[in-house]
Protein backbone atom coordinates (compact mmCIF):
# COMPACT_ATOMS: atom_id res chain seq x y z
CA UNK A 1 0.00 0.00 0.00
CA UNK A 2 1.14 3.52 -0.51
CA UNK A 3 0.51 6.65 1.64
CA UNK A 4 -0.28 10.51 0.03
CA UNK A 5 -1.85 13.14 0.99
CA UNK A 6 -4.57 15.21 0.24
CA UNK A 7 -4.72 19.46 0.70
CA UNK A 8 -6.94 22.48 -0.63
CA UNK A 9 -4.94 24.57 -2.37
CA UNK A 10 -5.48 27.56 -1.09
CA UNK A 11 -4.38 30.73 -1.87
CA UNK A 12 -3.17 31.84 2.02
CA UNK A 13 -1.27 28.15 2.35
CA UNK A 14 2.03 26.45 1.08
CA UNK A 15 2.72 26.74 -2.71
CA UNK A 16 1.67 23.75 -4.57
CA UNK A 17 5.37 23.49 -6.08
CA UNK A 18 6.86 23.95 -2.53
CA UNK A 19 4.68 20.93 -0.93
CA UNK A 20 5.06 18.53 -4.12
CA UNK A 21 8.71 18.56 -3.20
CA UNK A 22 8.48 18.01 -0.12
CA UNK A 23 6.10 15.59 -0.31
CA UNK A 24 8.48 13.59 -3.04
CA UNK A 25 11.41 14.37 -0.53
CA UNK A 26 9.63 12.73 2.14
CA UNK A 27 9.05 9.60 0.33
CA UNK A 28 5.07 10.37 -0.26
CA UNK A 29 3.30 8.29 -3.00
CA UNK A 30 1.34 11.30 -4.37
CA UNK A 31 -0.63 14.87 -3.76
CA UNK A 32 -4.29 15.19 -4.56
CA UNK A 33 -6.23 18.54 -4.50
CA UNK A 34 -9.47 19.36 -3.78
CA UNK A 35 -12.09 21.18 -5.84
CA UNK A 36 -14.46 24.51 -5.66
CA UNK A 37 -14.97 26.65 -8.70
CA UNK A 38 -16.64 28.89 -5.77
CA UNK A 39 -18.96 29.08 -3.17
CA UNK A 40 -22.44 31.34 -3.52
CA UNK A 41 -22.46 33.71 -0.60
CA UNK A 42 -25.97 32.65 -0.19
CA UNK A 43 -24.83 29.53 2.25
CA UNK A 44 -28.34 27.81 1.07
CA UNK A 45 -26.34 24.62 0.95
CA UNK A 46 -25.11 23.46 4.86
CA UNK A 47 -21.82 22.60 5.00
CA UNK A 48 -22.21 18.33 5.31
CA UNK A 49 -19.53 18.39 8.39
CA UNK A 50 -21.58 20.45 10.03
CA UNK A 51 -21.11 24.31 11.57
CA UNK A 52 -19.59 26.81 9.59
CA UNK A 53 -17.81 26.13 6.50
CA UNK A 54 -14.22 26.02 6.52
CA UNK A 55 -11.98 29.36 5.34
CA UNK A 56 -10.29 26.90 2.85
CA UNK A 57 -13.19 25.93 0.44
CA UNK A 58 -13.14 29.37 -0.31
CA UNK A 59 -9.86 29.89 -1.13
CA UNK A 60 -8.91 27.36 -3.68
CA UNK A 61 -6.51 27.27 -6.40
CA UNK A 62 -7.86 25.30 -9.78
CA UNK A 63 -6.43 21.72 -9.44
CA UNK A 64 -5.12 21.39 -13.13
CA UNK A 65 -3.65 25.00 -12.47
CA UNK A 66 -1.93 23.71 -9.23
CA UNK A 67 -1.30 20.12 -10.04
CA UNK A 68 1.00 21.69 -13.14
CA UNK A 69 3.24 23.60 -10.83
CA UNK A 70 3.57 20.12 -8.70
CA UNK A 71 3.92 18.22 -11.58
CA UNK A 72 6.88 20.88 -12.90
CA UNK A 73 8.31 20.79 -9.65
CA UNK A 74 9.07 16.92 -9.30
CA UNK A 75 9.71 13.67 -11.22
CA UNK A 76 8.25 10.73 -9.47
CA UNK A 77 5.18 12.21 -7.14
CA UNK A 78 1.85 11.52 -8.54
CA UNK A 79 -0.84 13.73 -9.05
CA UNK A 80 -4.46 13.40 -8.11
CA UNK A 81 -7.54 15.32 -8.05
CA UNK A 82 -9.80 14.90 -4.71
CA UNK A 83 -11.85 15.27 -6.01
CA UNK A 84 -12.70 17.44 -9.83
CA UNK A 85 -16.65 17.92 -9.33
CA UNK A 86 -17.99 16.91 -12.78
CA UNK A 87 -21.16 17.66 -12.94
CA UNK A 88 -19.37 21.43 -13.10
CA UNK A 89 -17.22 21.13 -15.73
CA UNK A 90 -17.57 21.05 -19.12
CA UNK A 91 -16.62 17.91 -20.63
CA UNK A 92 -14.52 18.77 -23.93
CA UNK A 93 -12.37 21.41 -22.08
CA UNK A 94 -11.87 18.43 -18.72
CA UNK A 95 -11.05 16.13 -21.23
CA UNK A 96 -8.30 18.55 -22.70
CA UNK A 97 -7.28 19.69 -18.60
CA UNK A 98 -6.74 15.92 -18.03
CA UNK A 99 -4.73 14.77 -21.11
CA UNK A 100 -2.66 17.56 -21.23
CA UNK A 101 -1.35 17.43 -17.10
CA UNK A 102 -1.35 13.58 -17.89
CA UNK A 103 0.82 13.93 -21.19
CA UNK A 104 3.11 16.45 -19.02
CA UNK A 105 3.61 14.75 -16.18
CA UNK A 106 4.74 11.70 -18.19
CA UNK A 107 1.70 9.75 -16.95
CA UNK A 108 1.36 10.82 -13.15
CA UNK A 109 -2.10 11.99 -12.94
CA UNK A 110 -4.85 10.32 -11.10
CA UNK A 111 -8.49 11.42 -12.15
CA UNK A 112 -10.73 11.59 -8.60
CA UNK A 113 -14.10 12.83 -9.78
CA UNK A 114 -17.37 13.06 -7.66
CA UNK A 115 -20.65 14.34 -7.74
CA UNK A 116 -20.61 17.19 -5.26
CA UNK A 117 -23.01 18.30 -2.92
CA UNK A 118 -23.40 22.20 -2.42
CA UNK A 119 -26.75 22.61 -4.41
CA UNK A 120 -26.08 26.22 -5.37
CA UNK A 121 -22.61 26.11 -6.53
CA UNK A 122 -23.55 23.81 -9.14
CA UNK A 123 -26.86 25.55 -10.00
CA UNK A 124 -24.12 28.23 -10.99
CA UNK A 125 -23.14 25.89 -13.41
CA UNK A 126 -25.99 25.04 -15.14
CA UNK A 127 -26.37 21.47 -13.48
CA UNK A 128 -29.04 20.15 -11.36
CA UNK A 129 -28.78 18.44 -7.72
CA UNK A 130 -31.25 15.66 -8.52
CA UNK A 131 -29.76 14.66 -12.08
CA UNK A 132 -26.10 15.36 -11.22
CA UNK A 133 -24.69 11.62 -11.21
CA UNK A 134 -26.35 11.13 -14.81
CA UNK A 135 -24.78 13.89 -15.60
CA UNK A 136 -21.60 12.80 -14.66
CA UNK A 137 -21.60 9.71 -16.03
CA UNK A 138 -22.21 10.86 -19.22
CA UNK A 139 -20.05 13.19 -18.90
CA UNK A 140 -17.21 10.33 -17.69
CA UNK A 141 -18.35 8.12 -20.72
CA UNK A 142 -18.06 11.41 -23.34
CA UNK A 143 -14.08 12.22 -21.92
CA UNK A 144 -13.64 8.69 -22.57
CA UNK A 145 -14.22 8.82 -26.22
CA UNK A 146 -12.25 12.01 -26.33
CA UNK A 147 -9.03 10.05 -24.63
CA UNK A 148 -9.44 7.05 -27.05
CA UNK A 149 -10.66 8.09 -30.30
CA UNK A 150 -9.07 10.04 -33.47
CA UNK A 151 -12.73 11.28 -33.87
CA UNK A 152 -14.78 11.48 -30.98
CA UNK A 153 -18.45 11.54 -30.90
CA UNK A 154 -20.97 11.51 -28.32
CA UNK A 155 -24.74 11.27 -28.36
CA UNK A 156 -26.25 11.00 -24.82
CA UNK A 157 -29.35 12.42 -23.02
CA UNK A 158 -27.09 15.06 -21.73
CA UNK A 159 -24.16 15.24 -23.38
CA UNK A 160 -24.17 15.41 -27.21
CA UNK A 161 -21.84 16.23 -30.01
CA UNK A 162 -20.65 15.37 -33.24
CA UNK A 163 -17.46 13.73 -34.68
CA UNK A 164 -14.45 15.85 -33.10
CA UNK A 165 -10.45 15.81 -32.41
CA UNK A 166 -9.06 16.28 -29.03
CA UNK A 167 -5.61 16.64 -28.63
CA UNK A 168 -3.20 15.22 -26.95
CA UNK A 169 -4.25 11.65 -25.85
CA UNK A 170 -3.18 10.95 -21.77
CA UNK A 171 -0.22 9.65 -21.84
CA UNK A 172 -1.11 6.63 -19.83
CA UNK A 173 -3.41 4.08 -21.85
CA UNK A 174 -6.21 3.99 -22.17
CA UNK A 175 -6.77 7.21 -19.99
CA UNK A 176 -5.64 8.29 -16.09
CA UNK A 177 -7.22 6.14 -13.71
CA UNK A 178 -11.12 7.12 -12.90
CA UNK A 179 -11.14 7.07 -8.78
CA UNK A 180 -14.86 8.21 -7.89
CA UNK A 181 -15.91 9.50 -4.13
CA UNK A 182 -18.57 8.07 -2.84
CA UNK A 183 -19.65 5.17 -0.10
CA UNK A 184 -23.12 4.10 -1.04
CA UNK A 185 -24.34 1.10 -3.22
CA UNK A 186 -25.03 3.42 -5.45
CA UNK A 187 -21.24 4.36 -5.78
CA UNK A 188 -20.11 0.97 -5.91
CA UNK A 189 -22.12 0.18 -8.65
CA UNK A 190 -21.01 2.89 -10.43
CA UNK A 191 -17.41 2.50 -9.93
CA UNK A 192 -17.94 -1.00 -11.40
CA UNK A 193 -19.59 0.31 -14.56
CA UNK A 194 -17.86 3.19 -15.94
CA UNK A 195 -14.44 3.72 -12.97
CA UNK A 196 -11.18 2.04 -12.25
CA UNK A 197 -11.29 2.61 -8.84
CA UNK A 198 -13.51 3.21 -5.14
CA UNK A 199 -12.32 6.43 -3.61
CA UNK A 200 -14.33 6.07 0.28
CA UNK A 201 -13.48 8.26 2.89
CA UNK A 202 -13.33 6.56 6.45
CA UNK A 203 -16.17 7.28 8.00
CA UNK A 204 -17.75 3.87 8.14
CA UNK A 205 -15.37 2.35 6.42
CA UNK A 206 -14.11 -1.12 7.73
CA UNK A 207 -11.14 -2.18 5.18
CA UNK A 208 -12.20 -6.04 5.09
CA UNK A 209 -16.30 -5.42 4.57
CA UNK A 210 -15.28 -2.83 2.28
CA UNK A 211 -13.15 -4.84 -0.10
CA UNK A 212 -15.62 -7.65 0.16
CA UNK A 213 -18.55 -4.88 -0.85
CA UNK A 214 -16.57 -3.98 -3.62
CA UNK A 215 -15.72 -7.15 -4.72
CA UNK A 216 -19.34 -8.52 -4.44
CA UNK A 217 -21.08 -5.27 -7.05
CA UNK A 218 -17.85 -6.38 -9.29
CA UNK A 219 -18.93 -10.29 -9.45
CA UNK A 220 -22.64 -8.96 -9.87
CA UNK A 221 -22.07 -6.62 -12.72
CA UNK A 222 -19.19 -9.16 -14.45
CA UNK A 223 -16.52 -7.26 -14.23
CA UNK A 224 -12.93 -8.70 -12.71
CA UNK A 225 -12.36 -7.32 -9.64
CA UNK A 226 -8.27 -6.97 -10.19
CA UNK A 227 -9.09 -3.56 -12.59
CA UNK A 228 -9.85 -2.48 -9.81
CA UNK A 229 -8.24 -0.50 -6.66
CA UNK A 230 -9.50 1.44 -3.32
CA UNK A 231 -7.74 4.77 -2.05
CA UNK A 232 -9.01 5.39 1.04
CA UNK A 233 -9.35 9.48 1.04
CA UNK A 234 -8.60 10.95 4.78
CA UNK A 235 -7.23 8.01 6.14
CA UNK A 236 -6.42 8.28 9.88
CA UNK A 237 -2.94 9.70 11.07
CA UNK A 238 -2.91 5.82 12.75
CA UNK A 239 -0.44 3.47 11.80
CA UNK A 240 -2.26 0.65 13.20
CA UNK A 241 -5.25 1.70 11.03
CA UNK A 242 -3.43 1.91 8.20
CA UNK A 243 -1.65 -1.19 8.79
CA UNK A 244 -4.94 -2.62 8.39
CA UNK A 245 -5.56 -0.90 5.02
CA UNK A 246 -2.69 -2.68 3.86
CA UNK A 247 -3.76 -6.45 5.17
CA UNK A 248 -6.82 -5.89 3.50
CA UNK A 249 -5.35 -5.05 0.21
CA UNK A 250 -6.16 -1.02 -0.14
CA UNK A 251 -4.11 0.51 -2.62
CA UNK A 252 -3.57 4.02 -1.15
CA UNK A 253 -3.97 5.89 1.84
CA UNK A 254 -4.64 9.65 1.92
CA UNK A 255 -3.74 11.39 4.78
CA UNK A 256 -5.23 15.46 5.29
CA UNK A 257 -2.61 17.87 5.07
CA UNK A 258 -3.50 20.58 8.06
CA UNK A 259 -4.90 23.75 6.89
CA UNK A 260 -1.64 25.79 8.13
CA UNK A 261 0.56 28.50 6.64
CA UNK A 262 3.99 27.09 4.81
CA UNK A 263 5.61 26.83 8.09
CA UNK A 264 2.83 24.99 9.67
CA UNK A 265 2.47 22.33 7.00
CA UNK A 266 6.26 21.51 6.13
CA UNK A 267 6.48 20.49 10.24
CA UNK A 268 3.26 18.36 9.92
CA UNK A 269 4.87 16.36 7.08
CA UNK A 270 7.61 15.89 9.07
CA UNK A 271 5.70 14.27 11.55
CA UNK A 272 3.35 12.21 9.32
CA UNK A 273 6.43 10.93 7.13
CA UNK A 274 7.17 7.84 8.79
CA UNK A 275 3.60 6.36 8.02
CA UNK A 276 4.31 7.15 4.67
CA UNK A 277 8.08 5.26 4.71
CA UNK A 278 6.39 2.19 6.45
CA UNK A 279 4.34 1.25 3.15
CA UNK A 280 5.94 1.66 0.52
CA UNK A 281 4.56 -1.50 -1.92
């Protein structure tokens, strides 16, 4: 199993460039960024952790903006997005964002996607709360053509156009790795049809029911369980825990990087290192 980390790149924090290197220094497997095109000042939506919503959410970079300055600034860290809200962003200029860091990075990107859940912010957007996983998996299925084909078409209930090129194909074949947030049945299943891997958070997570949930949807929808991996997003700063991850056969581990300035964060690394140089297969 291998151990990254996850952070909001804000705006007030630690330079992407500056952490990706010392995240590769440290012997971390990879850096994945969160996403918010914005938040409406409205606050319609609660905040799902309850209270007020955290200063960070606000303040965050683009993740294909950031993730290029990581990228630029290392050789071996990969890069992940944790998650890019899809049902936001338009499909033809994602698929571009994600082959081009993935051609760039000589193959290092890792594609998190999710839903979302603040009702307004995608309302901004055009999309709708109750349709927004159709949406998404069309809009998953229409990137797919884009990474694949010389001439790409899609005709969908939601997402339609005509033969196209897209330029330049990911570097890794056939695309980046599809990781999609989520814990339901309802995530599971679609993970099986149209992802490559299950990307739960912890909170009632149990590593050995988990892997046995995923493999059991996989079996049921006849698809071969080793295509597929788990990264366990906001793992516990526990090495028993994650010791456990690794028994049950989780591929990845990401642990929260504190929202700190630069000082802040480079001593927190420091102390969550060694989890990180105790799995390292």
């Amino acid at each position: 199993m291998r151990v990254g980390v996850f952070y909001f790149p804000t705006d007030y924090g630690i330079h992407t460039a500056e952490l990706a290197r010392a995240l590769e220094d440290r012997g971390f497997d990879s850096l994945f960024v969160c996403e918010h095109t914005h938040i409406p000042v409205s606050r319609r939506t609660p905040f799902p952790g309850g209270g007020e919503l955290p200063k960070r959410y606000i303040h965050t970079h683009d993740p294909f903006v950031a993730l290029s300055f990581a990228a630029a600034a290392t050789r071996t860290l990969l890069l992940g997005t944790g998650v890019a809200l899809i049902p936001q962003r338009d499909p033809i200029i994602t698929a571009k964002s994600v082959a081009s860091l993935d051609h760039m990075s000589n193959g290092r990107f890792i594609f998190g996607i999710g839903g979302g859940w603040n009702v307004d912010e995608m309302e901004n957007h055009g999309a709708r709360h109750a349709t927004r996983f159709k949406l998404m998996r069309e809009r998953v299925l229409a990137m797919k053509e884009m990474w694949t084909k010389d001439e790409a078409s899609f005709h969908g209930e939601m997402v339609n156009f005509d033969p196209l090129w897209c330029y330049p194909k990911p570097k890794q074949k056939p695309y980046p790795p599809i990781l999609l947030g989520g814990e339901s049945d309802h995530t599971l299943r679609r993970v099986v049809e149209f992802c490559d891997g299950w990307f739960p958070r912890p909170r009632g997570f149990v590593a050995k029911e988990g892997v046995a949930r995923l493999k059991a949807m996989a079996e049921k929808m006849g698809r071969d369980f080793s295509t597929l991996s788990i990264t366990v997003f906001a793992a516990p700063n526990d090495a028993a825990a994650l010791a456990d991850y690794a028994e049950h056969g989780i591929q990845r581990a990401l642990l929260a990087v504190p929202d700190l300035d630069r000082d802040g964060i480079l001593k927190a690394l420091d102390k969550l290192a060694p989890l990180a140089a105790a799995h390292k297969s």
